[in-house]
PDB file of N, CA and C in Angstrom:
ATOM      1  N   UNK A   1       0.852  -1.180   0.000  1.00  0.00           N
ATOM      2  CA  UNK A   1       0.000   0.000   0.000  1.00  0.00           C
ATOM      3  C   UNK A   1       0.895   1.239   0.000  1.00  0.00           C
ATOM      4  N   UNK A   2       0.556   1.981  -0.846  1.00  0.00           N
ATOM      5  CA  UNK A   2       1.119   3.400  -0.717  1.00  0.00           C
ATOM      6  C   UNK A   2       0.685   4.558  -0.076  1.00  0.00           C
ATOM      7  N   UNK A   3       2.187   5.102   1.157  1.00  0.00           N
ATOM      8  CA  UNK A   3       1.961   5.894   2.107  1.00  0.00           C
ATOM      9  C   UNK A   3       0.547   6.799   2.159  1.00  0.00           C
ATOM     10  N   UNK A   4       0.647   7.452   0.155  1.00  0.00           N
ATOM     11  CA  UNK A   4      -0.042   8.127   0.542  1.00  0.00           C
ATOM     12  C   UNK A   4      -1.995   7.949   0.584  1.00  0.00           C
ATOM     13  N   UNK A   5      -1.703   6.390   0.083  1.00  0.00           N
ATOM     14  CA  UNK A   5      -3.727   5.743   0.755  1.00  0.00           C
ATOM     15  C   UNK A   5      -3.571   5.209   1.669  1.00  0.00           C
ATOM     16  N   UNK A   6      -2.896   5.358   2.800  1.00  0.00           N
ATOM     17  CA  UNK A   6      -2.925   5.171   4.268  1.00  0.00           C
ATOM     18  C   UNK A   6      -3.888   6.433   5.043  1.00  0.00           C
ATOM     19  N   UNK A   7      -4.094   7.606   4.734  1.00  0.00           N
ATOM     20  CA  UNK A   7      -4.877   8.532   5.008  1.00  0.00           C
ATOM     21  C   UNK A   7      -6.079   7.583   5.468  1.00  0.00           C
ATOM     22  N   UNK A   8      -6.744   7.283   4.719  1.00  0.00           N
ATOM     23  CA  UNK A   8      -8.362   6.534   4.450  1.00  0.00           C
ATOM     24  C   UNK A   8      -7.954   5.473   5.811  1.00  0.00           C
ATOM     25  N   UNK A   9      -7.581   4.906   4.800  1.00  0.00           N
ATOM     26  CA  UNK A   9      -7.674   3.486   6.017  1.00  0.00           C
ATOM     27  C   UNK A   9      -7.651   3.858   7.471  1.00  0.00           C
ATOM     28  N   UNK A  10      -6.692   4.635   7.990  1.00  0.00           N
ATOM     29  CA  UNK A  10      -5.971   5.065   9.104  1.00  0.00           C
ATOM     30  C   UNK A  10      -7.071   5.555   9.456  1.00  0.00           C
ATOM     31  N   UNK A  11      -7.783   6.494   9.004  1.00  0.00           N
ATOM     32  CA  UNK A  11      -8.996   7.415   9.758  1.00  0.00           C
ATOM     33  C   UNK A  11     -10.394   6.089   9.750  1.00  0.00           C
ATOM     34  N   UNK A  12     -10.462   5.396   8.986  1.00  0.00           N
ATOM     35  CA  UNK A  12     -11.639   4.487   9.111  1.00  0.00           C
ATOM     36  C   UNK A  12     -11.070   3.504  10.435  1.00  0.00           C
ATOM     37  N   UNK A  13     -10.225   2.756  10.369  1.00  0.00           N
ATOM     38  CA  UNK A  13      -9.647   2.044  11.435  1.00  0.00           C
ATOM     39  C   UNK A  13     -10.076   2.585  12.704  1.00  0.00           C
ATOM     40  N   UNK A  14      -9.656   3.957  13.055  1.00  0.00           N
ATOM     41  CA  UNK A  14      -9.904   4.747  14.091  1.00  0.00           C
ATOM     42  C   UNK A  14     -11.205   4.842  14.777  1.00  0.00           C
ATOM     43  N   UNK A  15     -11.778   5.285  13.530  1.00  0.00           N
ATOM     44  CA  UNK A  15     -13.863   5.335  13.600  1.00  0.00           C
ATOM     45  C   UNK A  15     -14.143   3.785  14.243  1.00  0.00           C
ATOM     46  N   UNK A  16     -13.157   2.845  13.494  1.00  0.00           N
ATOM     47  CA  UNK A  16     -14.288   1.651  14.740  1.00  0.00           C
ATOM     48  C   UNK A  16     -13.465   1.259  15.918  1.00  0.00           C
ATOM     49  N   UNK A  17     -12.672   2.455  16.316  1.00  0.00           N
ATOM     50  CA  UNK A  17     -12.431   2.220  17.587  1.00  0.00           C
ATOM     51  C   UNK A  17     -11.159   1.511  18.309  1.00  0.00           C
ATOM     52  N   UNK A  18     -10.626   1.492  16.832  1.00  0.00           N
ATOM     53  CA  UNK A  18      -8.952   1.096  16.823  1.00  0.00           C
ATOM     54  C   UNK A  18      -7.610   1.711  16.659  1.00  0.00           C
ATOM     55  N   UNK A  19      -6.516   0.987  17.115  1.00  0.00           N
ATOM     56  CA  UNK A  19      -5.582   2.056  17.217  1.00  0.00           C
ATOM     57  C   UNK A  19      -4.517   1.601  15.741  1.00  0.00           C
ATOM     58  N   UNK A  20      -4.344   2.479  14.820  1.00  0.00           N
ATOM     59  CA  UNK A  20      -3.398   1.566  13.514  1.00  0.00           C
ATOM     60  C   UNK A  20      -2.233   1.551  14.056  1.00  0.00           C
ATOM     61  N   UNK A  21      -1.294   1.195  13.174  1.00  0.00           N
ATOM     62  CA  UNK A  21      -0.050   2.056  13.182  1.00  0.00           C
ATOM     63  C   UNK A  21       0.423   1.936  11.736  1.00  0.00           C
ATOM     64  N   UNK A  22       0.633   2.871  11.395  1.00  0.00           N
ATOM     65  CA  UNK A  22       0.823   2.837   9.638  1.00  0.00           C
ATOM     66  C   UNK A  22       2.381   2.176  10.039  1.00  0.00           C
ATOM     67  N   UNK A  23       2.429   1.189   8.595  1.00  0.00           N
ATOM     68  CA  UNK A  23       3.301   0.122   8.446  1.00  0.00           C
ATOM     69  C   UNK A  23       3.623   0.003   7.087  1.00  0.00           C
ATOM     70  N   UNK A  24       4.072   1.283   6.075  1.00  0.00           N
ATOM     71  CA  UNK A  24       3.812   0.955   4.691  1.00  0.00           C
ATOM     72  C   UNK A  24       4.750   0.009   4.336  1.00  0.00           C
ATOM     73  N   UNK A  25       4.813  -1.035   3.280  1.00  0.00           N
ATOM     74  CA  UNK A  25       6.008  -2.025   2.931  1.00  0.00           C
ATOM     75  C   UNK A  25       5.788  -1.834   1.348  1.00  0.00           C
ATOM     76  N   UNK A  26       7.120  -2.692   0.542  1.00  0.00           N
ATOM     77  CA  UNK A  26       7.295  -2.748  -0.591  1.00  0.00           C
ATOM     78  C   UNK A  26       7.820  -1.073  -1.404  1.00  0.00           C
ATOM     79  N   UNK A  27       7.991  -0.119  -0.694  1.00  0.00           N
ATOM     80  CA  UNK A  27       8.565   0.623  -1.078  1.00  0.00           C
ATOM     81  C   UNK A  27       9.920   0.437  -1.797  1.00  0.00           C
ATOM     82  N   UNK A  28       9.799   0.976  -2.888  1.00  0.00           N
ATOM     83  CA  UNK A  28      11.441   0.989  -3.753  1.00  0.00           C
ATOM     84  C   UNK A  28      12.183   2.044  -3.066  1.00  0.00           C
ATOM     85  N   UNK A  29      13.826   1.711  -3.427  1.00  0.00           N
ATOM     86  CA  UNK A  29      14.806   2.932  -2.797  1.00  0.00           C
ATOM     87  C   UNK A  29      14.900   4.030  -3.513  1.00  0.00           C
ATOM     88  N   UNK A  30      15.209   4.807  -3.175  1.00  0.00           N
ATOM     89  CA  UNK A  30      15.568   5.814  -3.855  1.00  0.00           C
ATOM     90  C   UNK A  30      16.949   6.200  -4.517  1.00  0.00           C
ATOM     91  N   UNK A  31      16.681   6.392  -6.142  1.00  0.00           N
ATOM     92  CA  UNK A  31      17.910   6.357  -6.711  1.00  0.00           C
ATOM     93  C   UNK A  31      18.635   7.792  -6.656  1.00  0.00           C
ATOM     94  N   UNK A  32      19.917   7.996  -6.910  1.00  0.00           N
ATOM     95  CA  UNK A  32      20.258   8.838  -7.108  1.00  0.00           C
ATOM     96  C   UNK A  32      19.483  10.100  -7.777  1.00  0.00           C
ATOM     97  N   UNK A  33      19.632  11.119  -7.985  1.00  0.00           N
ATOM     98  CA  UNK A  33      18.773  12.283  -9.153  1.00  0.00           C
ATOM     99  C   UNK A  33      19.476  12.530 -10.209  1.00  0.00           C
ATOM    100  N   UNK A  34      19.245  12.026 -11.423  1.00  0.00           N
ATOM    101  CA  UNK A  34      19.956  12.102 -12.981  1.00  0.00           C
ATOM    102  C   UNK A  34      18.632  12.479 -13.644  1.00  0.00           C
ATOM    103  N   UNK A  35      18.655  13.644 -14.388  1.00  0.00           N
ATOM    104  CA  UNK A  35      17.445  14.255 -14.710  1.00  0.00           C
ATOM    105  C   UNK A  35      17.401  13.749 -16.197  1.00  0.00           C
ATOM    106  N   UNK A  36      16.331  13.699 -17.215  1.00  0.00           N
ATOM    107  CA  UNK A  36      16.845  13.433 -18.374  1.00  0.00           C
ATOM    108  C   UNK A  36      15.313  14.283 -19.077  1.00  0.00           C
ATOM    109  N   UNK A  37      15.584  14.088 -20.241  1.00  0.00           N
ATOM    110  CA  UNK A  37      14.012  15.469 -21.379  1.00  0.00           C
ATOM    111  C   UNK A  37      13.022  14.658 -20.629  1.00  0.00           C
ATOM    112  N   UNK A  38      12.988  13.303 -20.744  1.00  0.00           N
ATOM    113  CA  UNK A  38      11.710  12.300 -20.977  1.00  0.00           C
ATOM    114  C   UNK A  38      11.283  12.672 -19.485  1.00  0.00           C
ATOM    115  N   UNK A  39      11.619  13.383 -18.247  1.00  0.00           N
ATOM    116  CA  UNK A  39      10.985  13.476 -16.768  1.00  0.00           C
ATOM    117  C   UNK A  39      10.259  14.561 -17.193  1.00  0.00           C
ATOM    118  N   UNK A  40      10.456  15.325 -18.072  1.00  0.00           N
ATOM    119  CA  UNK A  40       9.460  16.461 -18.084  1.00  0.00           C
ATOM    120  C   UNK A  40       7.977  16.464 -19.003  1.00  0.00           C
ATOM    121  N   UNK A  41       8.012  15.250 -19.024  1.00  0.00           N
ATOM    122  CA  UNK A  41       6.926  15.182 -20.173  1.00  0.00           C
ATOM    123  C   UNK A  41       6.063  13.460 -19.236  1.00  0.00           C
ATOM    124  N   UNK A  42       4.454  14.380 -19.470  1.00  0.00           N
ATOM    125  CA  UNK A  42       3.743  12.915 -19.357  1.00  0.00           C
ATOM    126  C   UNK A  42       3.904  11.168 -19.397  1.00  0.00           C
ATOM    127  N   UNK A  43       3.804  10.406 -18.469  1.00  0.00           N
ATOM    128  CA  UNK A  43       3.685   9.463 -18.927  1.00  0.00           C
ATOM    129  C   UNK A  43       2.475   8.549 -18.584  1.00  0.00           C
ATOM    130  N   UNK A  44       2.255   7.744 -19.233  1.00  0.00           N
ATOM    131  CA  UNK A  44       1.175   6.701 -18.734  1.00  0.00           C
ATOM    132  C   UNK A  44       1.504   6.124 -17.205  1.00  0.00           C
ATOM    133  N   UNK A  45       1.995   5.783 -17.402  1.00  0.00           N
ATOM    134  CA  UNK A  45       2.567   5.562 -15.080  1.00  0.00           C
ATOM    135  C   UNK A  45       2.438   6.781 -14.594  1.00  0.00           C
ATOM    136  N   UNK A  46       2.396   7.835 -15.124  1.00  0.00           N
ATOM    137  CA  UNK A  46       1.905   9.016 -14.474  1.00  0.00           C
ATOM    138  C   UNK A  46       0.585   9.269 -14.372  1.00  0.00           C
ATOM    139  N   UNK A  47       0.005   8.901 -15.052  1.00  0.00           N
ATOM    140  CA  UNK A  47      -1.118   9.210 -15.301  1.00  0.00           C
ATOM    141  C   UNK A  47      -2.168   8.017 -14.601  1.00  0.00           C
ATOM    142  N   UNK A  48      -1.169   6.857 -14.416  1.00  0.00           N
ATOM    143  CA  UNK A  48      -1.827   6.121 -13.172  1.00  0.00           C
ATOM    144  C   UNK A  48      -1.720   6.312 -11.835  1.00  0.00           C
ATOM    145  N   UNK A  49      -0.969   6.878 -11.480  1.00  0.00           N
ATOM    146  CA  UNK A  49      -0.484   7.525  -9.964  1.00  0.00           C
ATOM    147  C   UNK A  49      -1.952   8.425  -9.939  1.00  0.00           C
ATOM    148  N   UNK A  50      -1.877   9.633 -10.885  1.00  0.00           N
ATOM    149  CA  UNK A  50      -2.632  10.232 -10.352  1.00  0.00           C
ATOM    150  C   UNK A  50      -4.351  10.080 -10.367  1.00  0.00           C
ATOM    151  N   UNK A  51      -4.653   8.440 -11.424  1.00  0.00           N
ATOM    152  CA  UNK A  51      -6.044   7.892 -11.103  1.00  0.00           C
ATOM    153  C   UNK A  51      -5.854   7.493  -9.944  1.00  0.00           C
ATOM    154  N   UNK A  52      -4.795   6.504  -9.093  1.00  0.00           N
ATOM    155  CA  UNK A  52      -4.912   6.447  -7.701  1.00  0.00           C
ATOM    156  C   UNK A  52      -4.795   7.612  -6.661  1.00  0.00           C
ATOM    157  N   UNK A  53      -4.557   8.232  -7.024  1.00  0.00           N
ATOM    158  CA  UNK A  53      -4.385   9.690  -5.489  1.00  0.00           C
ATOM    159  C   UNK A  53      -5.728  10.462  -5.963  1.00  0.00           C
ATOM    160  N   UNK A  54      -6.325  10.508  -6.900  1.00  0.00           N
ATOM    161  CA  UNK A  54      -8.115  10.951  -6.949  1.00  0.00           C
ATOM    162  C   UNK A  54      -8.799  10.018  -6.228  1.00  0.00           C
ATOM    163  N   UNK A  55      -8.510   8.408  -6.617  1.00  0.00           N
ATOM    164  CA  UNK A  55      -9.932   8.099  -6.083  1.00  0.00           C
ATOM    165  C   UNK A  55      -9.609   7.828  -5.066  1.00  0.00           C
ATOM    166  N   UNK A  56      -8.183   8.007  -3.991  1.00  0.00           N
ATOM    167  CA  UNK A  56      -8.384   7.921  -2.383  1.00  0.00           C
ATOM    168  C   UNK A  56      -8.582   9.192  -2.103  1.00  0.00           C
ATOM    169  N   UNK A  57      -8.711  10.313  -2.871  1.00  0.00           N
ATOM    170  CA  UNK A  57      -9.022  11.531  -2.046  1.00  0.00           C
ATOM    171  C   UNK A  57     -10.604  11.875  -2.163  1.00  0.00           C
ATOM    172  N   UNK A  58     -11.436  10.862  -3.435  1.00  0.00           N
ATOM    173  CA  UNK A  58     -12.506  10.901  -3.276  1.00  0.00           C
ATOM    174  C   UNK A  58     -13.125   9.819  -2.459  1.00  0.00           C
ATOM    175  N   UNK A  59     -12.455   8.872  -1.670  1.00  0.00           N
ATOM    176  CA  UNK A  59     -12.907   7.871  -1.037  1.00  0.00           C
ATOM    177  C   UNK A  59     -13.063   8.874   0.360  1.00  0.00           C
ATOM    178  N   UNK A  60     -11.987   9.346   0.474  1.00  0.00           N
ATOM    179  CA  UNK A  60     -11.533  10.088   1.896  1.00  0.00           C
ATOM    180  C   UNK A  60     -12.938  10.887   2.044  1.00  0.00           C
ATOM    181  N   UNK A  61     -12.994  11.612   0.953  1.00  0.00           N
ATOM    182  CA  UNK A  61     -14.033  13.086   1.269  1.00  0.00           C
ATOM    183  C   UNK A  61     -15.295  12.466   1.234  1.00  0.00           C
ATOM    184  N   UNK A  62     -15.724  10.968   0.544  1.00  0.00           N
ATOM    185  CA  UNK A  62     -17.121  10.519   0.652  1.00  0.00           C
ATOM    186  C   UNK A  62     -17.056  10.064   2.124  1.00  0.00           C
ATOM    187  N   UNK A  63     -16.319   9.046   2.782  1.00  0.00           N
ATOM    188  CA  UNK A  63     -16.274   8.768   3.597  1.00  0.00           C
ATOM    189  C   UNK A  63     -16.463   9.833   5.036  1.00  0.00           C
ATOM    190  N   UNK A  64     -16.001  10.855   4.968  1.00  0.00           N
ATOM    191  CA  UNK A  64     -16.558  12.107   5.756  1.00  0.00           C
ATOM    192  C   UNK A  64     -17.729  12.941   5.221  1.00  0.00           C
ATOM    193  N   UNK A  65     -18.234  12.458   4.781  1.00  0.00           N
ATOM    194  CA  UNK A  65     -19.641  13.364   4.078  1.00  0.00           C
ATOM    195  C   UNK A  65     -20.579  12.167   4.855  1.00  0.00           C
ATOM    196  N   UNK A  66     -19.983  10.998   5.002  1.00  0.00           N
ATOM    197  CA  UNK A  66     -21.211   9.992   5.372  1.00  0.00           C
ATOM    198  C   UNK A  66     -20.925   9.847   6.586  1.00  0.00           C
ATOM    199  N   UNK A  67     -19.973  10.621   7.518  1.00  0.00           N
ATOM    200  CA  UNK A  67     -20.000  10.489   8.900  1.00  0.00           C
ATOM    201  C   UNK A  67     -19.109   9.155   9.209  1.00  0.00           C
ATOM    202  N   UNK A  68     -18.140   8.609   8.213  1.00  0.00           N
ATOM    203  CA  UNK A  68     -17.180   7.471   8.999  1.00  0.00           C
ATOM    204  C   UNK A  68     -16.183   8.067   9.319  1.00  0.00           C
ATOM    205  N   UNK A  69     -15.676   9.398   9.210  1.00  0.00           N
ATOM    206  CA  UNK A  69     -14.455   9.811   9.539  1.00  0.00           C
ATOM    207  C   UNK A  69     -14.680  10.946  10.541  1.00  0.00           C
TER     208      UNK A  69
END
């Protein structure tokens, strides 16, 4: 799971009364910074990152509209 859809979970966990502890795994290292043209331009893996960080920020904001958070 990635750090940043731990938000959701973490606040629902809570609502039923539990304590988490965020535990993210499978993270890659971080490489050095070698910049090259192709970072400045779109990519399809980009463009999947940011279908996942919409629909946990629309999970997040439904989920507090319906009173679980």
């Amino acid at each position: 799971m990635n750090p940043r859809n731990l938000a959701r979970a973490m606040a629902l966990f809570r609502w039923q009364g539990l304590e988490p502890v965020a535990a993210p795994v499978g993270l890659p290292a971080q490489q050095t910074a070698q910049w090259s043209p192709e970072d400045f331009f779109p990519s399809s893996h980009s463009l999947h990152r940011t279908e996942i960080a919409l629909h946990e920020y629309l999970g997040l904001a439904w989920a507090r509209l319906r009173g679980f958070i």
